[in-house]
N, C-alpha and C. Protein backbone atom coordinates (compact mmCIF):
# COMPACT_ATOMS: atom_id res chain seq x y z
N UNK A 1 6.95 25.80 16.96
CA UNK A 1 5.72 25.18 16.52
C UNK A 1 5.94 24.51 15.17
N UNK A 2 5.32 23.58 14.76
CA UNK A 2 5.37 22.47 13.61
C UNK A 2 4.09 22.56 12.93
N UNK A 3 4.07 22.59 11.83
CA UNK A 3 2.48 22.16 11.13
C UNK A 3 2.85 21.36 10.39
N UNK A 4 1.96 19.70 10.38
CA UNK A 4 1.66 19.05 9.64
C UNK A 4 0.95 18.48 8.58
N UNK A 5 0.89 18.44 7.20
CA UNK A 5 -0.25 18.43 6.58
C UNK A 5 -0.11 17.45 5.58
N UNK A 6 -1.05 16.25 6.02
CA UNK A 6 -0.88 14.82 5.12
C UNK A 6 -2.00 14.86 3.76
N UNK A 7 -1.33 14.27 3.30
CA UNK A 7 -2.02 14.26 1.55
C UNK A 7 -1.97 12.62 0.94
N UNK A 8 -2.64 12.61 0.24
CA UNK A 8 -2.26 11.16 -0.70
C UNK A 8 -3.65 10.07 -0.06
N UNK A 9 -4.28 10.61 0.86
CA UNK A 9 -5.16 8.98 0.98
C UNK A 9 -6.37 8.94 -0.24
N UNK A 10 -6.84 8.19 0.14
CA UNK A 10 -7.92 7.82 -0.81
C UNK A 10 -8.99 6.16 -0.63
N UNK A 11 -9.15 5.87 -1.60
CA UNK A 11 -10.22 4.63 -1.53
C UNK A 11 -9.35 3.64 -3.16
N UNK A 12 -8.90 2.62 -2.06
CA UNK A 12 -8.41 1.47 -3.94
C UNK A 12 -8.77 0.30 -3.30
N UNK A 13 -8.56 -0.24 -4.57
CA UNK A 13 -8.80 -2.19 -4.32
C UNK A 13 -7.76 -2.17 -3.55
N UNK A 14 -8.02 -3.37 -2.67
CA UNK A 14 -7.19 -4.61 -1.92
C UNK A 14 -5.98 -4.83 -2.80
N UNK A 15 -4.66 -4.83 -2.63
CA UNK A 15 -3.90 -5.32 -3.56
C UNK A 15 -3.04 -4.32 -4.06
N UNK A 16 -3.61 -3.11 -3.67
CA UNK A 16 -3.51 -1.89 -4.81
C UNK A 16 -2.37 -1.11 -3.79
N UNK A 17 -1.95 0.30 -4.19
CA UNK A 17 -1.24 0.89 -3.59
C UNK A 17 -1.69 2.10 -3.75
N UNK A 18 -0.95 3.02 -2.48
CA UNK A 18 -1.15 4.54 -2.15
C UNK A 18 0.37 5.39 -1.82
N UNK A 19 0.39 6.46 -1.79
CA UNK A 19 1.25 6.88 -1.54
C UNK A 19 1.04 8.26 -0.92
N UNK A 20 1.16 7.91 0.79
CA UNK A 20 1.18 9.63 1.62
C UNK A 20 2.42 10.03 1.16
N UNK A 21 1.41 11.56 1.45
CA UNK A 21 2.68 12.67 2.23
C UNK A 21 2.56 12.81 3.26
N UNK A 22 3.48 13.87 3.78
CA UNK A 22 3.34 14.58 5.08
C UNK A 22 4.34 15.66 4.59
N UNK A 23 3.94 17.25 4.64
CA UNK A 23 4.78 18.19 4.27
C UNK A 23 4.74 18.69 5.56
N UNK A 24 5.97 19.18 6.04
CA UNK A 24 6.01 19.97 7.02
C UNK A 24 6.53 21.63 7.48
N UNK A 25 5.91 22.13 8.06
CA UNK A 25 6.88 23.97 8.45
C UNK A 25 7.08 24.07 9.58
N UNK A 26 7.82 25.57 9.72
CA UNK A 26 7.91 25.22 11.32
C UNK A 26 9.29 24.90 11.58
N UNK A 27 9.78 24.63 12.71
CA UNK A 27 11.30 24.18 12.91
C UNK A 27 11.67 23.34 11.85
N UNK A 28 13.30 23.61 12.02
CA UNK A 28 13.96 22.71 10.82
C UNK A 28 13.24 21.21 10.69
N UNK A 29 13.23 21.10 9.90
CA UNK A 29 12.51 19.63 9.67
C UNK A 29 13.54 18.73 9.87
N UNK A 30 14.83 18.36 10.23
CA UNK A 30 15.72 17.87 10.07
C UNK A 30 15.83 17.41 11.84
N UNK A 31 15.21 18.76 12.47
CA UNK A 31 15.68 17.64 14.13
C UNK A 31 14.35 17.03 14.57
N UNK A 32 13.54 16.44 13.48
CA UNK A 32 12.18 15.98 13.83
C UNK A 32 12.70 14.24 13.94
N UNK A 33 12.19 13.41 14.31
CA UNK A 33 12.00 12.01 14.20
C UNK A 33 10.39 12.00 13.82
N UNK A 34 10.12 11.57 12.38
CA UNK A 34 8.71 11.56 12.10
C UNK A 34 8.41 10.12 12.08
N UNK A 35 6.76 10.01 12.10
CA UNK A 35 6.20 8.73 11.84
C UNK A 35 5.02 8.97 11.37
N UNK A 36 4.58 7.31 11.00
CA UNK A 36 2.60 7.44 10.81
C UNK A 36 2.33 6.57 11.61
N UNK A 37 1.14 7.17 12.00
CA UNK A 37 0.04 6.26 12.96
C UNK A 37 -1.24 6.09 12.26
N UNK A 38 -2.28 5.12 12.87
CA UNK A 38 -2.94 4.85 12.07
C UNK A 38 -4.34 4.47 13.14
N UNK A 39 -5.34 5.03 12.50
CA UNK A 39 -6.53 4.54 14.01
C UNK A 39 -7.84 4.38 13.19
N UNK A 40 -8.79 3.43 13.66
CA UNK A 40 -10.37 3.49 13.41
C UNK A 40 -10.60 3.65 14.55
N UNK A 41 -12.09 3.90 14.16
CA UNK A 41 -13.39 4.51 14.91
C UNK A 41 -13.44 3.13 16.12
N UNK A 42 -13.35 3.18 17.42
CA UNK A 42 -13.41 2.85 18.55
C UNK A 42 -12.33 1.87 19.04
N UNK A 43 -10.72 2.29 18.44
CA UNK A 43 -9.75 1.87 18.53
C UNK A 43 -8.63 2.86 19.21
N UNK A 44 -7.75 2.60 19.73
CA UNK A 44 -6.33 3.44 19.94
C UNK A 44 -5.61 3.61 18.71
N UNK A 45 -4.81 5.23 18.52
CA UNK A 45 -4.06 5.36 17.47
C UNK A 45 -3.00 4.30 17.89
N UNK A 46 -2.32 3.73 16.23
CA UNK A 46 -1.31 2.51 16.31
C UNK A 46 0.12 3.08 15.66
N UNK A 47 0.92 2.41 16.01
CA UNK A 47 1.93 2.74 15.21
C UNK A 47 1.87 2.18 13.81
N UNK A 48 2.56 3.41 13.07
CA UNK A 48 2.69 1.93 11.62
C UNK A 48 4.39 2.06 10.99
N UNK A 49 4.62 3.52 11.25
CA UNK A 49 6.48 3.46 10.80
C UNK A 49 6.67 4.83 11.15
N UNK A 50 8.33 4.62 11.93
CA UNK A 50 8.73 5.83 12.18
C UNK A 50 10.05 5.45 11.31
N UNK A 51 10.99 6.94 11.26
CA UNK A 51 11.80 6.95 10.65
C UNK A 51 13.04 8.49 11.78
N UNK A 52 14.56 7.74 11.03
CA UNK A 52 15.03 8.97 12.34
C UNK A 52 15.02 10.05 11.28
N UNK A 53 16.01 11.09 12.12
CA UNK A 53 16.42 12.40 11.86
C UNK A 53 16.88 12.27 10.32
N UNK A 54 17.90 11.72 10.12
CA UNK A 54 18.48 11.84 8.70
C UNK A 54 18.47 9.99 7.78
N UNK A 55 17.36 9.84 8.52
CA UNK A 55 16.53 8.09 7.71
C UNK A 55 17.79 7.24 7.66
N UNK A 56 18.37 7.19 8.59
CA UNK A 56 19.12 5.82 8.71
C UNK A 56 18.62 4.58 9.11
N UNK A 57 17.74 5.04 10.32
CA UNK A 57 16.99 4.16 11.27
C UNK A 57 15.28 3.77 11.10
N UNK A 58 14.85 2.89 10.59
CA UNK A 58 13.24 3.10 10.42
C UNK A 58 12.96 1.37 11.17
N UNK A 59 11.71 1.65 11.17
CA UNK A 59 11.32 0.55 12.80
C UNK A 59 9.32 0.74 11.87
N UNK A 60 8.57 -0.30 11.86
CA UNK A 60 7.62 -0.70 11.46
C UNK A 60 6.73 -1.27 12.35
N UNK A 61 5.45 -1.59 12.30
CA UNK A 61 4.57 -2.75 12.72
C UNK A 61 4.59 -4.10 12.18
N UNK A 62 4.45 -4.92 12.62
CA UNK A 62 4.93 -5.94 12.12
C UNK A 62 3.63 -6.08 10.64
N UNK A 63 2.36 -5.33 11.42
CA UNK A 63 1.36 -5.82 10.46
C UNK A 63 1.81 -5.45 9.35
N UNK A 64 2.64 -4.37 8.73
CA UNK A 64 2.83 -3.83 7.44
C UNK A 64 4.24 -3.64 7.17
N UNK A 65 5.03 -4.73 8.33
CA UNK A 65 6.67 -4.98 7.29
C UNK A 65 6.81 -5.43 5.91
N UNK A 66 7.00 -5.46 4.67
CA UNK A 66 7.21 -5.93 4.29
C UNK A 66 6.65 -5.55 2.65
N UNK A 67 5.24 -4.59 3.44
CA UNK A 67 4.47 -3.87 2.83
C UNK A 67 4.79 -2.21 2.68
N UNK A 68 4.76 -1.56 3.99
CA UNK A 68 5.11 -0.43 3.62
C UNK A 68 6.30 -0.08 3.79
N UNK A 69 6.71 1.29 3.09
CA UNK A 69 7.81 1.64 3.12
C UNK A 69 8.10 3.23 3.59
N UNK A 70 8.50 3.58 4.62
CA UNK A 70 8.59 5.17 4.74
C UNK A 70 9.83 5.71 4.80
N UNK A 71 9.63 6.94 4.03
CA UNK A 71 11.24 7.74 4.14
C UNK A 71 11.12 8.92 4.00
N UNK A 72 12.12 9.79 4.03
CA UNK A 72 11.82 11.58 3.84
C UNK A 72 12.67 12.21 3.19
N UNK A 73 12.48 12.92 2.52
CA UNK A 73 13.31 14.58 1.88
C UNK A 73 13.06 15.42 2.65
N UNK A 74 14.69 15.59 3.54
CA UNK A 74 14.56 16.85 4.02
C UNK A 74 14.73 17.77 3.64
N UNK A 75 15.17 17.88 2.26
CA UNK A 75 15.18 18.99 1.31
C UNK A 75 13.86 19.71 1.15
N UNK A 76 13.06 18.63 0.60
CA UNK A 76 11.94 18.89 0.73
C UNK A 76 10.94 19.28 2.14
N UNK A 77 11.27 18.93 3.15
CA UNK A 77 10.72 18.56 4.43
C UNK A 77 9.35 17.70 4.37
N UNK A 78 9.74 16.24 4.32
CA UNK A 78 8.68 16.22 3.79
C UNK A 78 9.12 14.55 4.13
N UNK A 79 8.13 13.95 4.39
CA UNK A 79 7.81 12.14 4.81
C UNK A 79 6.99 10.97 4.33
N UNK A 80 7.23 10.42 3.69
CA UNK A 80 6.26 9.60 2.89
C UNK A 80 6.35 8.21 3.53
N UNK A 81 4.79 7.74 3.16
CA UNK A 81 4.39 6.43 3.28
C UNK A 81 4.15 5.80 2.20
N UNK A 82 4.94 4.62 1.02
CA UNK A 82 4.58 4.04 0.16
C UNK A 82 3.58 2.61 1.06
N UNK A 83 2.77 2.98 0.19
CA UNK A 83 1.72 1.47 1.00
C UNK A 83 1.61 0.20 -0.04
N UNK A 84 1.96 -0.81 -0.01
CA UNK A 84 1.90 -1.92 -1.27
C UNK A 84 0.84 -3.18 -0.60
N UNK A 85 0.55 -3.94 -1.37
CA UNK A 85 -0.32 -4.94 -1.20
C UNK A 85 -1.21 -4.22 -0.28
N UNK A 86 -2.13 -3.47 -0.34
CA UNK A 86 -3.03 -3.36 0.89
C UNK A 86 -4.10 -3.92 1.05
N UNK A 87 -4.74 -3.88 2.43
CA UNK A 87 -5.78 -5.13 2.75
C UNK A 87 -6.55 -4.40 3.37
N UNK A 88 -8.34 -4.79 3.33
CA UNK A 88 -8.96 -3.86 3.95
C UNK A 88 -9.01 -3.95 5.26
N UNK A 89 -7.94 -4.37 5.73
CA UNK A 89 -7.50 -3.92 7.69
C UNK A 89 -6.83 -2.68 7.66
N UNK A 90 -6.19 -2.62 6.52
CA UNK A 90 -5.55 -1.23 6.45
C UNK A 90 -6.29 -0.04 6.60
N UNK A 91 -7.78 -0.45 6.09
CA UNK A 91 -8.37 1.07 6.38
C UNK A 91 -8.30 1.94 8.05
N UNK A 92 -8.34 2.73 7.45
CA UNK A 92 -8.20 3.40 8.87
C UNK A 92 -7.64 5.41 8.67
N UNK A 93 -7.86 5.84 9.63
CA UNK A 93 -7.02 7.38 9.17
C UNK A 93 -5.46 7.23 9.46
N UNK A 94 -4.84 8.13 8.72
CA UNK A 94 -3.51 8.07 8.93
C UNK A 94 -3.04 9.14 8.94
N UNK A 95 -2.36 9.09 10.56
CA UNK A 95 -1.90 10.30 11.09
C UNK A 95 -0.38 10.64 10.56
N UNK A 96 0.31 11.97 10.02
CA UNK A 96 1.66 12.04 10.61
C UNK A 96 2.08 12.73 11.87
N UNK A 97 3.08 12.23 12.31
CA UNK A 97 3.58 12.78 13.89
C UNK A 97 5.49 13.26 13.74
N UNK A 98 5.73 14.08 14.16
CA UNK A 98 6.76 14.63 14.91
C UNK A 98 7.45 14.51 16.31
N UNK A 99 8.59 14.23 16.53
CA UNK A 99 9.10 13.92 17.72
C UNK A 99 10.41 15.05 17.53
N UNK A 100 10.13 15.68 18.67
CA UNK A 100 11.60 16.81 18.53
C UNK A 100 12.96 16.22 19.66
N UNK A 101 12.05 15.09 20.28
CA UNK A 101 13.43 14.70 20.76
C UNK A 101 14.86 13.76 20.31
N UNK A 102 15.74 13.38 20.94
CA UNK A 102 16.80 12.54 20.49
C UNK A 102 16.83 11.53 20.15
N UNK A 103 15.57 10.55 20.21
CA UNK A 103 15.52 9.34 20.10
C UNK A 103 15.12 9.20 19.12
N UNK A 104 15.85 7.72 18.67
CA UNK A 104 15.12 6.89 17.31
C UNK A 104 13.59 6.49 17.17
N UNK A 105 13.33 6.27 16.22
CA UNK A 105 11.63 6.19 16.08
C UNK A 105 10.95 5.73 17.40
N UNK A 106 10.24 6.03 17.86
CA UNK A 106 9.78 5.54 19.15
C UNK A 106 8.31 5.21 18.68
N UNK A 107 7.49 4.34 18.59
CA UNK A 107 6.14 3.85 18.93
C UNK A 107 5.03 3.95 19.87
N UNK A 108 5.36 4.86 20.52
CA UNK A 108 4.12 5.32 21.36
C UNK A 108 3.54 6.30 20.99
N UNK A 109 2.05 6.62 21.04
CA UNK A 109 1.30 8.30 20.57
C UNK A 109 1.95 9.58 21.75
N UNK A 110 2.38 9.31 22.83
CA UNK A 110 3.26 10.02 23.93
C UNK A 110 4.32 10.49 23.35
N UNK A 111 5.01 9.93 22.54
CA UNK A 111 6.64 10.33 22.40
C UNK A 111 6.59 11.16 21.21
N UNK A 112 5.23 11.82 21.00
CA UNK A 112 4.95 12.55 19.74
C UNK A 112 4.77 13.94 19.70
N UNK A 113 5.19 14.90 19.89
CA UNK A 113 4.95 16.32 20.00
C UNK A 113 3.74 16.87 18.95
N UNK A 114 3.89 16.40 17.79
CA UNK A 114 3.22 17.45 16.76
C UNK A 114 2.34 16.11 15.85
N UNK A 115 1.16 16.89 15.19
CA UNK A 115 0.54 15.42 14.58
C UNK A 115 -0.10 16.54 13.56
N UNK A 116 -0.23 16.01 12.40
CA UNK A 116 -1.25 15.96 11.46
C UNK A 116 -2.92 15.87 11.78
N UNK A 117 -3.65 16.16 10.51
CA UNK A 117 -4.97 16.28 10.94
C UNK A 117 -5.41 14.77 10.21
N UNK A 118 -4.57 14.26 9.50
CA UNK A 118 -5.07 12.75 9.23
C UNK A 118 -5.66 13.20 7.85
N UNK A 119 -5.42 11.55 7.45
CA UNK A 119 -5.88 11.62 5.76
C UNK A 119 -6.26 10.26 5.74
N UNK A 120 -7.83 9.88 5.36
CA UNK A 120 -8.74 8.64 4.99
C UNK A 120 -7.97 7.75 4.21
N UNK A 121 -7.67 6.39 4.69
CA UNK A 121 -7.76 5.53 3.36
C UNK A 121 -8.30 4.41 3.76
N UNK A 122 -8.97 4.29 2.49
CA UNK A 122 -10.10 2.96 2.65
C UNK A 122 -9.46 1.96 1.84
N UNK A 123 -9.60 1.00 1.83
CA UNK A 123 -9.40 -0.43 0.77
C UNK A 123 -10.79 -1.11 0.63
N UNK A 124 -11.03 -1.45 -0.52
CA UNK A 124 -12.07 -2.10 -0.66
C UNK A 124 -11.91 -3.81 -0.92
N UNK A 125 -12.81 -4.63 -0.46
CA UNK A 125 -11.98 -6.17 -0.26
C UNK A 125 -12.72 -6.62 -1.97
């Protein structure tokens, strides 16, 4: 079993930046493939960045290449989302997820074993 527990959202200007966590327990944190997803109210959860086992490999949405950035301490066990320029499309909750299988970041909410309870962030325009 895995527990996930995301931290860091909040409410900033457009423009502005945030910075999740995701701390994790539970199996080694090291054979996880983590990501964030991201959903509003009468939408499907989306992908926004996964990252592999030991962060060689990371894979994005296109909406927030360029913008965000995710990576992890597995020392720490632990996964972050730096968010830059944000726009109020960005609002939305933001999930972290776990994948205990072999594969590189995968983008579907299916290929996700374990999830977070989500953490608010708003942008204001």
């Amino acid at each position: 079993q895995v527990q996930l527990v995301e931290s860091g959202g909040g409410l900033v200007q457009a423009g502005g930046s945030l910075r999740l966590s995701c701390a994790a327990s539970g199996r080694i944190f090291i054979s996880y493939v983590m990501a964030w997803f991201r959903q509003v109210p009468g939408k499907e959860r989306e992908f926004v960045a996964g990252i592999s086992k030991i962060g060689g490999s990371t894979d994005y949405a296109d909406s927030v290449k360029g913008r965000f950035t995710i990576s992890r301490d597995n020392a720490k066990r632990t996964v972050y989302l730096e968010m830059n320029s944000l726009k109020p499309e960005d609002t939305a909750v933001y999930y972290c997820a776990a994948d205990i299988g072999p594969r590189s970041p995968a983008t579907g909410q299916a290929d996700y074993d374990y999830w977070g309870q989500g953490t608010q962030v708003t942008v204001s325009a």
